[in-house]
C-alpha atoms as a PDB file:
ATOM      1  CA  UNK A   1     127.976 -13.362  63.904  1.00  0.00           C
ATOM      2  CA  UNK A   2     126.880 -16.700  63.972  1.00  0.00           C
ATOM      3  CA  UNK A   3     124.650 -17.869  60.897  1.00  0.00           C
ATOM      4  CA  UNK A   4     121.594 -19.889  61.537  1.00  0.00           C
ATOM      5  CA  UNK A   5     120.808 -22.863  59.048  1.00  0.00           C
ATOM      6  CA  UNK A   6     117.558 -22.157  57.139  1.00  0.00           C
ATOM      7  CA  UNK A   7     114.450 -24.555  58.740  1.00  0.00           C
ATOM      8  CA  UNK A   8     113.240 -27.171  56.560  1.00  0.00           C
ATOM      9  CA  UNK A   9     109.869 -26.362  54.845  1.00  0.00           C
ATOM     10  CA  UNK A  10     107.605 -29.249  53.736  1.00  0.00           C
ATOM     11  CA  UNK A  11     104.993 -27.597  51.086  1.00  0.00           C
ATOM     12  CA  UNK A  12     102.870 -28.251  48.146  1.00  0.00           C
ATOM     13  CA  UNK A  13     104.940 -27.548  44.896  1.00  0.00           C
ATOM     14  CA  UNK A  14     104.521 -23.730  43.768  1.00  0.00           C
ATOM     15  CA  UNK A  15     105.469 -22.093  40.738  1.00  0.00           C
ATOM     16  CA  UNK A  16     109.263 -20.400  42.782  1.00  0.00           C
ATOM     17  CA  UNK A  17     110.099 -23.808  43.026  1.00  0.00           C
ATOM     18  CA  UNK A  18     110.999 -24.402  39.506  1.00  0.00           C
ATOM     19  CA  UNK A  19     114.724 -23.103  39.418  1.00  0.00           C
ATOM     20  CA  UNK A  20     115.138 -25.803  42.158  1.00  0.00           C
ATOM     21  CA  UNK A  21     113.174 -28.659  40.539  1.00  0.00           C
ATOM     22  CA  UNK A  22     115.363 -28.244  37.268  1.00  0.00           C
ATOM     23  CA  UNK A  23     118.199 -28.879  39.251  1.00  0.00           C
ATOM     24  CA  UNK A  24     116.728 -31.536  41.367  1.00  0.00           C
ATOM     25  CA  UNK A  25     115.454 -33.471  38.177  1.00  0.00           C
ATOM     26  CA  UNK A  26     119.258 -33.446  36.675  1.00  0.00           C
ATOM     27  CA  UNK A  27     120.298 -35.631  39.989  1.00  0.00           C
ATOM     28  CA  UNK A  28     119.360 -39.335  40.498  1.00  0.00           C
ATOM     29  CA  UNK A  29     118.085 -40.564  43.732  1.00  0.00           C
ATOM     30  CA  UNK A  30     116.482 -43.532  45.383  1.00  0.00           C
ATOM     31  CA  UNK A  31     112.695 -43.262  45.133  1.00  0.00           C
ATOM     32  CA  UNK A  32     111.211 -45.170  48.326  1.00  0.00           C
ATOM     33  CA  UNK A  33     107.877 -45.551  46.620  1.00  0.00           C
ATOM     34  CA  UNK A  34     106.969 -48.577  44.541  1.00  0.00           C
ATOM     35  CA  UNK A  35     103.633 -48.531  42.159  1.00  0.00           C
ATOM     36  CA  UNK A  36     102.469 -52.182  41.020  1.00  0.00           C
ATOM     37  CA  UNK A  37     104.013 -51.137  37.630  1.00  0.00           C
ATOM     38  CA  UNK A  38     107.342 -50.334  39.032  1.00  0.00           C
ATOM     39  CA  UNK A  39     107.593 -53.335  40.602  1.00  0.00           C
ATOM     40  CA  UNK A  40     108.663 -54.703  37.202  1.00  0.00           C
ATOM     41  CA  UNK A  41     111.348 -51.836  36.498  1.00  0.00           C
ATOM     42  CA  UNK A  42     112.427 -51.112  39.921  1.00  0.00           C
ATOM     43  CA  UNK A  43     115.158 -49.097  38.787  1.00  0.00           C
ATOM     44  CA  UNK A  44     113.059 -46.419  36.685  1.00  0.00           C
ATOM     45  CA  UNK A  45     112.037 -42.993  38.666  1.00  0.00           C
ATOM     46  CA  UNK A  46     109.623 -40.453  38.078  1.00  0.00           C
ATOM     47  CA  UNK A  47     110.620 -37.295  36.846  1.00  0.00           C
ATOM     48  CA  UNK A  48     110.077 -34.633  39.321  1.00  0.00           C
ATOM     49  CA  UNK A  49     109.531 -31.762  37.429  1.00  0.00           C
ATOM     50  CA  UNK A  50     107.180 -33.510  35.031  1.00  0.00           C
ATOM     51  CA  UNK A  51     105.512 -34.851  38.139  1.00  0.00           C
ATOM     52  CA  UNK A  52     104.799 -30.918  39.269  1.00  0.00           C
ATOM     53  CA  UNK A  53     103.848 -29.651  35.635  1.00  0.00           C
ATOM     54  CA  UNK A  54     101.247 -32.715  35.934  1.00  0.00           C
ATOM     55  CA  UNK A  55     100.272 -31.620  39.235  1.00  0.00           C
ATOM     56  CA  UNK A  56     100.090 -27.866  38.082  1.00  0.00           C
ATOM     57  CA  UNK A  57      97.617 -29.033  35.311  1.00  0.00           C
ATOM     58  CA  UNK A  58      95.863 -30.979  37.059  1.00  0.00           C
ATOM     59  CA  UNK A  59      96.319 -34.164  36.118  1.00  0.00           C
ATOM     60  CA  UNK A  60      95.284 -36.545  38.988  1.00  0.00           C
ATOM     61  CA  UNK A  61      98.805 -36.293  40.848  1.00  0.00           C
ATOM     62  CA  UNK A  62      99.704 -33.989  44.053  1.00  0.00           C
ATOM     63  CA  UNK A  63     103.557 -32.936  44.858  1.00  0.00           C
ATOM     64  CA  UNK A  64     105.085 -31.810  47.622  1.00  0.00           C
ATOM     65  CA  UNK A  65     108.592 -30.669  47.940  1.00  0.00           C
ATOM     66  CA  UNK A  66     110.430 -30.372  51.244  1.00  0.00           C
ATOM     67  CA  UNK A  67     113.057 -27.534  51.236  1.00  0.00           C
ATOM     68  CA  UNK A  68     116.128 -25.963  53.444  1.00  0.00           C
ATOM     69  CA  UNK A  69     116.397 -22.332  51.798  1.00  0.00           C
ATOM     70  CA  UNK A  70     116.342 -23.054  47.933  1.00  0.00           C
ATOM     71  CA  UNK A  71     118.046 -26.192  48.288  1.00  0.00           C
ATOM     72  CA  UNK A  72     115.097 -29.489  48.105  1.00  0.00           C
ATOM     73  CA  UNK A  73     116.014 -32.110  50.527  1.00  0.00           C
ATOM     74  CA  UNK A  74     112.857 -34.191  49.326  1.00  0.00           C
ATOM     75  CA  UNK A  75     110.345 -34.617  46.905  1.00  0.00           C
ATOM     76  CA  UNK A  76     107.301 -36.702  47.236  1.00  0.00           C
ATOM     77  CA  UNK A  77     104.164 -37.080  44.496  1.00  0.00           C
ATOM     78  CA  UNK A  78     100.706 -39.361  44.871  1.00  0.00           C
ATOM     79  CA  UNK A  79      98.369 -39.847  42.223  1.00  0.00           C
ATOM     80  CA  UNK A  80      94.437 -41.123  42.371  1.00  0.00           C
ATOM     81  CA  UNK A  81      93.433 -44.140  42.422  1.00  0.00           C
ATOM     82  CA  UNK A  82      89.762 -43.474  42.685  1.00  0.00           C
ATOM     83  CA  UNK A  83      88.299 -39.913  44.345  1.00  0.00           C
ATOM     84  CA  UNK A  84      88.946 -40.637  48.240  1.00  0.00           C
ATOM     85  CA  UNK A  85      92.548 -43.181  47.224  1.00  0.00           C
ATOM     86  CA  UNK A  86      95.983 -41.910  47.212  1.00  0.00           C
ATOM     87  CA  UNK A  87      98.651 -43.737  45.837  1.00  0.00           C
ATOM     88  CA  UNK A  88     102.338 -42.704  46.518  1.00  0.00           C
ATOM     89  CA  UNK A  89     104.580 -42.833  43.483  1.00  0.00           C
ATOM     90  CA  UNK A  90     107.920 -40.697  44.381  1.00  0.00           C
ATOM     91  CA  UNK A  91     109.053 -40.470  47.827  1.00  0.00           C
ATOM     92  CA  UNK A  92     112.502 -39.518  47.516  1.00  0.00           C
ATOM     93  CA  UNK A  93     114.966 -38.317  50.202  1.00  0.00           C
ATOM     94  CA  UNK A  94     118.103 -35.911  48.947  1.00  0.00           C
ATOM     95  CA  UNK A  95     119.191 -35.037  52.296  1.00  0.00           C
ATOM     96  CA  UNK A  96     122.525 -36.826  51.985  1.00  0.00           C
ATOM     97  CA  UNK A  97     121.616 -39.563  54.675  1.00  0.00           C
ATOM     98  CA  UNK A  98     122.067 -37.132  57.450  1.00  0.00           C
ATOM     99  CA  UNK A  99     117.880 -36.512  58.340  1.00  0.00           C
ATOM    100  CA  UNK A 100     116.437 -38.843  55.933  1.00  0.00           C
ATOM    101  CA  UNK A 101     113.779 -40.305  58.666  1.00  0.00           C
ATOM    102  CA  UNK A 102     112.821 -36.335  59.227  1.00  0.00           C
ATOM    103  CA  UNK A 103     112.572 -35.745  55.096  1.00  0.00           C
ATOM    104  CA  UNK A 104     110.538 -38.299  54.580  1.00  0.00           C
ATOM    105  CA  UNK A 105     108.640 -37.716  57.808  1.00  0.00           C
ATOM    106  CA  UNK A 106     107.720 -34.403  56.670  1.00  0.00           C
ATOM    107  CA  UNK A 107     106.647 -35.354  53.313  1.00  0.00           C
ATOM    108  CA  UNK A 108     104.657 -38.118  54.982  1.00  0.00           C
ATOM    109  CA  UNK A 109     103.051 -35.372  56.857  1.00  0.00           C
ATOM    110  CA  UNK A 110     102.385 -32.825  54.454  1.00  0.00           C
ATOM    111  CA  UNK A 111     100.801 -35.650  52.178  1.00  0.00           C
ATOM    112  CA  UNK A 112      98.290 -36.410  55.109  1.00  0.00           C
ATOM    113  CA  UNK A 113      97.442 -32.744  55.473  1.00  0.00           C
ATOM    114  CA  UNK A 114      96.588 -32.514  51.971  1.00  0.00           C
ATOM    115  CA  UNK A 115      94.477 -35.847  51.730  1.00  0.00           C
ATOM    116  CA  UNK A 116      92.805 -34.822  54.560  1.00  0.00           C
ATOM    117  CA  UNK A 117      91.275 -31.285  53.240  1.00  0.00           C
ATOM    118  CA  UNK A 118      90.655 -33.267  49.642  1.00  0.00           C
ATOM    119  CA  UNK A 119      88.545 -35.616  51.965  1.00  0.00           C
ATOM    120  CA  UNK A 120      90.569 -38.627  50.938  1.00  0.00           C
ATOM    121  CA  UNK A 121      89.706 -41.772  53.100  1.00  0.00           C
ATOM    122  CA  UNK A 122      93.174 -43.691  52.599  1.00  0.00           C
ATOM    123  CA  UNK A 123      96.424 -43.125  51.242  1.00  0.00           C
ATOM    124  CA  UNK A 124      98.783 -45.787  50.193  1.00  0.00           C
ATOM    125  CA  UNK A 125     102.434 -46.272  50.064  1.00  0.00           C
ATOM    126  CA  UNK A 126     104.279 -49.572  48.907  1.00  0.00           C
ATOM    127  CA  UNK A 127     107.959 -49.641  49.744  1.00  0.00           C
ATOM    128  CA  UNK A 128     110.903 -51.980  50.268  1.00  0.00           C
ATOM    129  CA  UNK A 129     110.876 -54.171  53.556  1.00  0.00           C
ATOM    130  CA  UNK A 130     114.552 -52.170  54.342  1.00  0.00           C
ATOM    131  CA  UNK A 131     114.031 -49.104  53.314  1.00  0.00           C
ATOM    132  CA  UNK A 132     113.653 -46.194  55.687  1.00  0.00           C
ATOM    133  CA  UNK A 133     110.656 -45.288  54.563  1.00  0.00           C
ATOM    134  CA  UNK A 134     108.672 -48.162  56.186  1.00  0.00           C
ATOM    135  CA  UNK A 135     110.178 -46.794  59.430  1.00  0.00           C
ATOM    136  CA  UNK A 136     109.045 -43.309  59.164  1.00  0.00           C
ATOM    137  CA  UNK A 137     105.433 -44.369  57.472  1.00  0.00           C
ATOM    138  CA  UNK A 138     104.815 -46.140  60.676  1.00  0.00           C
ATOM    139  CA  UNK A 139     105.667 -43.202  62.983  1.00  0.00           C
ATOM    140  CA  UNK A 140     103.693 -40.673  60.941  1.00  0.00           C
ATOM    141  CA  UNK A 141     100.326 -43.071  61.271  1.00  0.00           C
ATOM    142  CA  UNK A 142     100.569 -45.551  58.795  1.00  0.00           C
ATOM    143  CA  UNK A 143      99.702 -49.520  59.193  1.00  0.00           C
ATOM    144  CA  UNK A 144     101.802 -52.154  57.470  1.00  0.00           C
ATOM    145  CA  UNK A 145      98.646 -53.982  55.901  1.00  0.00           C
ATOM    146  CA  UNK A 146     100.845 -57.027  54.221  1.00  0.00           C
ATOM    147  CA  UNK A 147     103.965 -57.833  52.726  1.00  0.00           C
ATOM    148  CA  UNK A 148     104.348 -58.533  49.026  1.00  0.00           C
ATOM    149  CA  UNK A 149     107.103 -60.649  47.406  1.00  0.00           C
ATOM    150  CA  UNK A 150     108.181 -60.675  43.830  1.00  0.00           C
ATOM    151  CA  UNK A 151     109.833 -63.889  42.145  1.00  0.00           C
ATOM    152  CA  UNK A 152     111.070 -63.762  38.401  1.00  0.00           C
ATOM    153  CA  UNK A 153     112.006 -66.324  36.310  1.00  0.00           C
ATOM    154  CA  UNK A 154     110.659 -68.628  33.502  1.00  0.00           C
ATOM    155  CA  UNK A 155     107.863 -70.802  34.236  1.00  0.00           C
ATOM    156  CA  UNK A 156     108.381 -74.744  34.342  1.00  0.00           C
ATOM    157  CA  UNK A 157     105.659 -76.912  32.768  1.00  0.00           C
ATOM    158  CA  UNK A 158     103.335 -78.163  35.688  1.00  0.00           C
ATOM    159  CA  UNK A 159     101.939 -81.145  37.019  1.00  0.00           C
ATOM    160  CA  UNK A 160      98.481 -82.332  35.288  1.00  0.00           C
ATOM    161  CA  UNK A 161      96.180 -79.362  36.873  1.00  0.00           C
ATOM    162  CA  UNK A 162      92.969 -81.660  39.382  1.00  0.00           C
ATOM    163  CA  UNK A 163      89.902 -82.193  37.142  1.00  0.00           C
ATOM    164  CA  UNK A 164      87.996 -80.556  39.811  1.00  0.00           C
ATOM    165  CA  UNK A 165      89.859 -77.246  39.005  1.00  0.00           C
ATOM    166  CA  UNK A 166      88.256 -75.132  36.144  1.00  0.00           C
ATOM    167  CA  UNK A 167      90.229 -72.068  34.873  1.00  0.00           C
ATOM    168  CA  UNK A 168      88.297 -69.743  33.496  1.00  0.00           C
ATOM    169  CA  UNK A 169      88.529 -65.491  32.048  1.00  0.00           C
ATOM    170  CA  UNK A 170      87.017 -63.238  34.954  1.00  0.00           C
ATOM    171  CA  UNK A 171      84.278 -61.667  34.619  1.00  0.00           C
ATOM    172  CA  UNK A 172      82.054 -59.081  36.263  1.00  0.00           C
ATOM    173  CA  UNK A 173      80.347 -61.220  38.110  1.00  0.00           C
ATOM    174  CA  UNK A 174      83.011 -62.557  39.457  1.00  0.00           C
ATOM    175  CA  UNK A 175      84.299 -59.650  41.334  1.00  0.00           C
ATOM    176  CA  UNK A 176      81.972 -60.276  44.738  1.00  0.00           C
ATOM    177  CA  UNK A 177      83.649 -63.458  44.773  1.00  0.00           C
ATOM    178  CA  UNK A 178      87.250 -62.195  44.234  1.00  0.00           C
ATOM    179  CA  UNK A 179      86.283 -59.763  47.554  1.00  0.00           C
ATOM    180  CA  UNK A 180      85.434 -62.216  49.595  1.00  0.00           C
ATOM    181  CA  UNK A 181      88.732 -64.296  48.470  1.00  0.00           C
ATOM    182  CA  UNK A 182      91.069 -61.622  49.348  1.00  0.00           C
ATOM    183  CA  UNK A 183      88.840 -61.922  52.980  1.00  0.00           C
ATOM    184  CA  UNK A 184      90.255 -65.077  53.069  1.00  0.00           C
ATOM    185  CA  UNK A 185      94.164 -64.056  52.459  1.00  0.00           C
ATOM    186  CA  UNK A 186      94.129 -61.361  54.852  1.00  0.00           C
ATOM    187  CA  UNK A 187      93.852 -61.545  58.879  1.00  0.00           C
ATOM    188  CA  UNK A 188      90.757 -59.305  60.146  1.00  0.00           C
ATOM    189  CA  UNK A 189      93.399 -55.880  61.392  1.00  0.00           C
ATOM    190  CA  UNK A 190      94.584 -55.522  58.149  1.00  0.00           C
ATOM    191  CA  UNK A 191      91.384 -55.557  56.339  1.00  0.00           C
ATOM    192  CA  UNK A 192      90.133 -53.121  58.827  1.00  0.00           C
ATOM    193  CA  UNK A 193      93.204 -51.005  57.694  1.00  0.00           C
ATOM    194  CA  UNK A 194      92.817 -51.569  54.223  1.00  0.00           C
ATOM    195  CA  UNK A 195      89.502 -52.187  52.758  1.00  0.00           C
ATOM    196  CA  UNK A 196      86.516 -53.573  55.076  1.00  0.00           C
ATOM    197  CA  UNK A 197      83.728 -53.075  52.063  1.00  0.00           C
ATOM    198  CA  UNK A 198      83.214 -53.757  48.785  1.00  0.00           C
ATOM    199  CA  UNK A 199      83.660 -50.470  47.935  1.00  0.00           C
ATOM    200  CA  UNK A 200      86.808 -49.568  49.015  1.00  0.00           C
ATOM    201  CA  UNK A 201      88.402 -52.370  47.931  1.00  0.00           C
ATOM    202  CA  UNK A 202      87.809 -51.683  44.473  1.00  0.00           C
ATOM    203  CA  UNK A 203      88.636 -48.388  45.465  1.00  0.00           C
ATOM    204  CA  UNK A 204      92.169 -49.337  46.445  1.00  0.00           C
ATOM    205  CA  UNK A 205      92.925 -51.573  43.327  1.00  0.00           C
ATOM    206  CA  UNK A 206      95.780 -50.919  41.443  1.00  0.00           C
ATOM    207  CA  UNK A 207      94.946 -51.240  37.506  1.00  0.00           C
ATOM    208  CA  UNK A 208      97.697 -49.572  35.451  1.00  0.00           C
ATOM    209  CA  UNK A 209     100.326 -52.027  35.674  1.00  0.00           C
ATOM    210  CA  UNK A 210      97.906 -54.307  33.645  1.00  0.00           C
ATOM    211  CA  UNK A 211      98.093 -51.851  30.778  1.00  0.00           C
ATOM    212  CA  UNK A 212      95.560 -52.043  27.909  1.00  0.00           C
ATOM    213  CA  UNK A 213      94.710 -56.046  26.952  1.00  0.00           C
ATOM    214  CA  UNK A 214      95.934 -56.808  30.444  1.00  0.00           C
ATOM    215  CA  UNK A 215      93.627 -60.307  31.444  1.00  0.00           C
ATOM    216  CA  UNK A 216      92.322 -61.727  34.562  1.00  0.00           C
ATOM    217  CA  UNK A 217      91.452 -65.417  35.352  1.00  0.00           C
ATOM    218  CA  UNK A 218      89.490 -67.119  37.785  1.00  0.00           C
ATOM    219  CA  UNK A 219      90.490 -70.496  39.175  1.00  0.00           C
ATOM    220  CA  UNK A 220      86.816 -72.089  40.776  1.00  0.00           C
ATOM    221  CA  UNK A 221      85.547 -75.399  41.947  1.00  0.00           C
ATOM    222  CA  UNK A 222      82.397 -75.765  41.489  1.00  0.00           C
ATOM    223  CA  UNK A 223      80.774 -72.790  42.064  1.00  0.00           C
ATOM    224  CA  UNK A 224      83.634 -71.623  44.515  1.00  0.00           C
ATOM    225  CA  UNK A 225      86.373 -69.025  43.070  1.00  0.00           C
ATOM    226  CA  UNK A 226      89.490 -70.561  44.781  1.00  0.00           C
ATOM    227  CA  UNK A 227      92.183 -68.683  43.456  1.00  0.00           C
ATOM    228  CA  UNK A 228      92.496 -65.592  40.713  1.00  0.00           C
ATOM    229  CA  UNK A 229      94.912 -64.189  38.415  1.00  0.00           C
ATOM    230  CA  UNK A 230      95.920 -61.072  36.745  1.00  0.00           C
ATOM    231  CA  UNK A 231      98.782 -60.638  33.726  1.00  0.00           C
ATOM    232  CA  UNK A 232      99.766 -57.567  32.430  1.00  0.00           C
ATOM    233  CA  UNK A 233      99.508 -56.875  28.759  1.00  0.00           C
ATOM    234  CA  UNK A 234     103.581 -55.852  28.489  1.00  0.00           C
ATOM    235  CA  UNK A 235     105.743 -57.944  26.105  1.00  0.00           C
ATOM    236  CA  UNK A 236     109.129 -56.928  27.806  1.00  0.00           C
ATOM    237  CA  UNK A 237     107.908 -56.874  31.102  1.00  0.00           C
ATOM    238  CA  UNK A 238     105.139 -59.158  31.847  1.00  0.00           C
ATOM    239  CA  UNK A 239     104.391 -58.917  35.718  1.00  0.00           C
ATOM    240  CA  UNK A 240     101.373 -61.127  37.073  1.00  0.00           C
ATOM    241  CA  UNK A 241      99.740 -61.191  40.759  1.00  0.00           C
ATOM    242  CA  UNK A 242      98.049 -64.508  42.086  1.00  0.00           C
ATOM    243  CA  UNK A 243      96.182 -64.915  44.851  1.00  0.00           C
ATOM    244  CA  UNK A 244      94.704 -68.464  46.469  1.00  0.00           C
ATOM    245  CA  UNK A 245      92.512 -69.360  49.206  1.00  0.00           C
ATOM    246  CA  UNK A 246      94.564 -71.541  51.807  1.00  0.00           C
ATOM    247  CA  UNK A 247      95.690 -75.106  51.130  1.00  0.00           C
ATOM    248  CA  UNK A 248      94.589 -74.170  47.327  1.00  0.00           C
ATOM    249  CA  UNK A 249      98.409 -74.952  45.909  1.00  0.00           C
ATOM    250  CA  UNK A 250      96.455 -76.788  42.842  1.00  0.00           C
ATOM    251  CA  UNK A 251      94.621 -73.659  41.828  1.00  0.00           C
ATOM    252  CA  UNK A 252      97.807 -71.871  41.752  1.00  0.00           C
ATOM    253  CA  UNK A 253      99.377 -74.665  39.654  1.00  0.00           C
ATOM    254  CA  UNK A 254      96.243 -74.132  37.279  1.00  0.00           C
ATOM    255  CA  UNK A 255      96.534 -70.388  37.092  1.00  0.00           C
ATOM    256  CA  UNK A 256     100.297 -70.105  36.374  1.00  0.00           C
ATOM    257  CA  UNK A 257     100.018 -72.862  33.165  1.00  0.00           C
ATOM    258  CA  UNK A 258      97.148 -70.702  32.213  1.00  0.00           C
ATOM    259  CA  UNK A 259      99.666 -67.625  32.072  1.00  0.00           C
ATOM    260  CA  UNK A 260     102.251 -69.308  30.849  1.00  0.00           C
ATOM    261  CA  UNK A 261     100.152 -70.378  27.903  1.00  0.00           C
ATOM    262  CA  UNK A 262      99.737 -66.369  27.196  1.00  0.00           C
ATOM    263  CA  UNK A 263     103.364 -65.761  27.655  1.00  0.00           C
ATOM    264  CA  UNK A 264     105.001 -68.454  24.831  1.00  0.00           C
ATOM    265  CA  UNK A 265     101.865 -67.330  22.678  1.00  0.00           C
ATOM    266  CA  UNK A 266     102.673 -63.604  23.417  1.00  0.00           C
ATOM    267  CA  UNK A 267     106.352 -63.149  22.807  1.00  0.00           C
ATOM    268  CA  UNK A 268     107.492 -66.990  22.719  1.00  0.00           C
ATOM    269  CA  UNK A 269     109.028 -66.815  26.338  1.00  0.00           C
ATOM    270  CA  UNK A 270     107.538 -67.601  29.738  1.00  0.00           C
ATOM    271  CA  UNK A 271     109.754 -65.760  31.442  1.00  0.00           C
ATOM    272  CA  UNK A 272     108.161 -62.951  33.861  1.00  0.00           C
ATOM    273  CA  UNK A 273     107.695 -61.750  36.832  1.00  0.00           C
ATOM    274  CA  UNK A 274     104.955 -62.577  39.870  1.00  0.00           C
ATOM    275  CA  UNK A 275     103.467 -61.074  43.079  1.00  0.00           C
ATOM    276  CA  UNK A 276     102.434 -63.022  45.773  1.00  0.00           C
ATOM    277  CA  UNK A 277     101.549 -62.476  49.567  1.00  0.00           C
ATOM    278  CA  UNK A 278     104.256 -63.246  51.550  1.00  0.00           C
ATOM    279  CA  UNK A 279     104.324 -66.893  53.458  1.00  0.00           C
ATOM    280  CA  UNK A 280     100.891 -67.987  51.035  1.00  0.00           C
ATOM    281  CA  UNK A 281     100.540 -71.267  49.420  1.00  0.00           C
ATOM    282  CA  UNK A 282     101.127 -69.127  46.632  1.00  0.00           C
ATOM    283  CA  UNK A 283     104.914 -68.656  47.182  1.00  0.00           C
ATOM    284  CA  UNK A 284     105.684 -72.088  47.326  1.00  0.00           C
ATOM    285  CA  UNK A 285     104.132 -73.251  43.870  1.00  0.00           C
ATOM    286  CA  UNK A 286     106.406 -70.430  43.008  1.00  0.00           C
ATOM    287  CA  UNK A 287     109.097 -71.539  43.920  1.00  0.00           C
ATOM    288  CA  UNK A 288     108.151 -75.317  42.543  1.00  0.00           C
ATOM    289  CA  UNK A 289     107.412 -73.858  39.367  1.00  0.00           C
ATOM    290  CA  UNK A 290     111.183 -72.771  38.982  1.00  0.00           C
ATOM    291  CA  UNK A 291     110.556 -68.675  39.749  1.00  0.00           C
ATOM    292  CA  UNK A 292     113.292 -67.286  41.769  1.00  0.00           C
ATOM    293  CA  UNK A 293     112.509 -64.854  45.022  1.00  0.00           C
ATOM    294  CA  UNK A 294     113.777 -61.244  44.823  1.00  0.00           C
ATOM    295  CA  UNK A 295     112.651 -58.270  47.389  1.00  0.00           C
ATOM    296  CA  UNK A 296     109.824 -58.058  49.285  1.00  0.00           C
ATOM    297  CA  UNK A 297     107.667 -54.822  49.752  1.00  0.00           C
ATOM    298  CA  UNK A 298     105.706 -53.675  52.441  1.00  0.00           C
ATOM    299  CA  UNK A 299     102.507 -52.245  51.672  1.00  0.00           C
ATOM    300  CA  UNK A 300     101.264 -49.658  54.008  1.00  0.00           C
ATOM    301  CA  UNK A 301      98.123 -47.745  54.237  1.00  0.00           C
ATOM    302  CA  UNK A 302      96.967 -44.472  56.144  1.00  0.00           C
ATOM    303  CA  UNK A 303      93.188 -44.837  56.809  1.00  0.00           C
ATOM    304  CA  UNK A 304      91.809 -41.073  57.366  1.00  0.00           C
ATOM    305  CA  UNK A 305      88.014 -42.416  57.729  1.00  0.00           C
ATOM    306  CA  UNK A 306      87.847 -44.908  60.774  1.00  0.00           C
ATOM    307  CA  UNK A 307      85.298 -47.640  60.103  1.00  0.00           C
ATOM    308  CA  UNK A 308      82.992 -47.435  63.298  1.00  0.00           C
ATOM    309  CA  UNK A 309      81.697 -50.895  64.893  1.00  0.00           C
ATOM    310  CA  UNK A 310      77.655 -50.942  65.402  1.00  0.00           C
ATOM    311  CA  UNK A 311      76.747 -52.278  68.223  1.00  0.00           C
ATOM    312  CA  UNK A 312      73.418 -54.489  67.861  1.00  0.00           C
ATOM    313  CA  UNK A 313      71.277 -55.418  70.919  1.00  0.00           C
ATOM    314  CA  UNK A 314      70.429 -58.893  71.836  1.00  0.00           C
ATOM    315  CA  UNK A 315      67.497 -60.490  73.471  1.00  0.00           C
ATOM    316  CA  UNK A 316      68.753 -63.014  75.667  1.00  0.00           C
ATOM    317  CA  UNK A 317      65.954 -65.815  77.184  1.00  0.00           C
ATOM    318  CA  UNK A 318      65.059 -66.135  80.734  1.00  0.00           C
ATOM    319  CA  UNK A 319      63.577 -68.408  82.016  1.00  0.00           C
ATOM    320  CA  UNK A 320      61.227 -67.853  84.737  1.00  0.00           C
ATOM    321  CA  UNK A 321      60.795 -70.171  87.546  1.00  0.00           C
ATOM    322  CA  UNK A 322      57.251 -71.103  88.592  1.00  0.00           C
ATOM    323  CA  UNK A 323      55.313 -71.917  92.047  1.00  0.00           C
ATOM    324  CA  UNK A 324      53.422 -74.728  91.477  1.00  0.00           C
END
C-alpha cells in the first residue's frame, strides 16, 4: 500500500500545537523577518513558543504555524503597530530548503487572511534583499516600497556644519513637516503603497527600536525641515535612521555630529549603527563620515485598503465667436 505524505496546513496557532512548538523552539533557524530593532542584532530570533503564549494572551502579536502532520515546516508571527498595521517579526522556514518559497507562501497567505477579517489596512514585512522571502512576498501581493541599507562604524569628526543649517530636538510640531519630507524621499508608487496620508504614515512608524529616552532631531533652514534624525536610547547597540531632502548632504553632515555628540557623551564611543534609503545623499555622507556598508533590506508592504483617486470636474473656457 502506498502511503500518502500528509498536506501542508497553514493555520493560526492552537492550543494541540504545543508538543510541536516545544520542539520547534529547541531548533535554530533563519528568521526572514527584520523589525527596525533587529536590524541592530540581526542574529537574535524570536522565540516561537513565547511568541504563541503572547498571542494566546493577547498581547498585540498573531502566529501562524504551517504544518505537514505534527511536524511544523514554518512559523510566522506579526505584531501591531497601530489598530489597522501589521508588522512581521518571525517568518521562518524549517522545511529543509526543499519548499521553502511554498512555506513561506503559505504563511504569507494565512497572515493576509487574518489581517483581512481584523480589518487591517496594511501589513508590513522587512527582509534581506537575498532572501527568499522577498521572492515569495511579491507573488503573494506584496509591493517592494524601498530598500534600506545599514552602515556601522564609528563616526569621523565632520566638516564645519553651513551656518545656514540649524539643528534642532523635534518636536510635535514638527511632524507635518517630517511627512511631507519623507514625500520628498520617496517616488509617488511607493507612497501610494505605503502611506499616502498623514495618518497612515504615522500609522506605519516603527517606534520600539528607539527604546525609552530614544531622541529625534530636526535639521531646518529657515523655516524648511531639510533633513531629520532619530537615535535610539541603547548603550550597546545604538542604531540611528536619517533621512534628507535631495542635494541636502550638509544637513546630513549636521545631523550625524549632532549624534555623535550623544554617543561619546552616552557611553564614550561613537561607534553605531545607521539606516539610510538606498542610493540617497544620505549614503554617501555615510560613507564620508567613515561608516562602513553592510546588507541591505527590502521593505515590503501589503496594502488591503486601496486608496481610490477622485476625480474633480473642470470648467474649461470657450470662447465664442461673434457676427459682427
Amino acid at each position: 500500500m502506498t502511503m500518502r505524505a500528509s498536506q501542508p496546513d497553514a493555520h493560526d496557532v492552537r492550543p494541540t500545537d504545543l508538543p510541536a512548538l516545544v520542539t520547534f523552539d529547541e531548533e535554530v533557524f533563519e528568521n526572514h523577518a527584520y523589525t527596525r530593532e533587529r536590524l541592530a542584532r540581526p542574529e537574535e530570533t524570536p522565540g516561537p513558543l513565547a511568541a504563541a503564549i503572547e498571542d494566546w494572551l493577547g498581547l498585540g502579536r498573531r502566529t501562524w504555524v504551517d504544518m505537514r502532520g505534527r511536524q511544523i515546516e514554518g512559523i510566522a508571527t506579526a505584531r501591531a503597530l497601530s489598530r489597522q498595521v501589521w508588522l512581521f517579526d518571525t517568518l521562518i522556514d524549517a522545511s529543509a530548503g526543499d519548499s521553502t518559497l511554498a512555506v513561506l507562501g503559505a504563511l504569507l497567505r494565512k497572515a493576509r487572511e487574518a489581517a483581512s477579517e481584523d480589518r487591517v489596512t496594511h501589513v508590513l514585512l522587512r527582509t534581506r534583499c537575498d532572501s527568499p522571502a522577498l521572492q515569495a512576498a511579491l507573488h503573494e501581493g506584496f509591493k517592494q516600497v524601498l530598500v534600506e541599507s545599514t552602515w556601522r562604524g564609528r563616526l569621523a569628526p565632520a566638516r564645519p556644519a553651513a551656518e545656514r543649517i540649524e539643528v534642532r530636538l523635534a518636536e510635535e510640531r514638527d511632524e507635518m513637516a517630517r511627512f511631507q519630507l519623507f514625500n520628498q524621499v520617496l517616488p509617488l508608487d511607493a507612497r501610494e503603497a505605503f502611506a499616502l496620508s498623514f495618518d497612515e504614515w504615522r500609522d506605519t512608524r516603527e517606534r520600539r527600536w528607539l527604546q525609552r529616552g530614544g531622541t529625534a532631531w530636526v535639521a531646518q533652514v529657515r523655516d524648511r525641515v531639510v533633513g531629520a534624525l532619530e537615535l535610539s536610547s541603547s548603550r550597546s547597540n545604538p542604531q540611528l535612521e536619517v533621512v534628507a531632502a535631495s542635494g541636502e548632504e550638509q544637513a546630513v553632515d549636521a545631523l550625524l555630529e549632532q549624534a555623535a555628540a550623544v554617543l561619546t557623551e552616552r557611553r564614550g564611543s561613537r561607534l553605531v549603527q545607521a539606516i539610510a534609503i538606498a542610493g540617497s545623499s544620505a549614503e554617501r555622507t555615510l560613507r564620508d563620515r567613515g561608516l562602513e556598508p553592510r546588507a541591505d533590506y527590502a521593505q515590503l508592504c501589503l496594502r488591503l485598503a486601496r486608496p481610490i483617486r477622485a476625480a474633480q470636474r473642470a470648467s474649461v473656457g470657450l470662447v465664442v465667436p461673434t457676427r459682427g
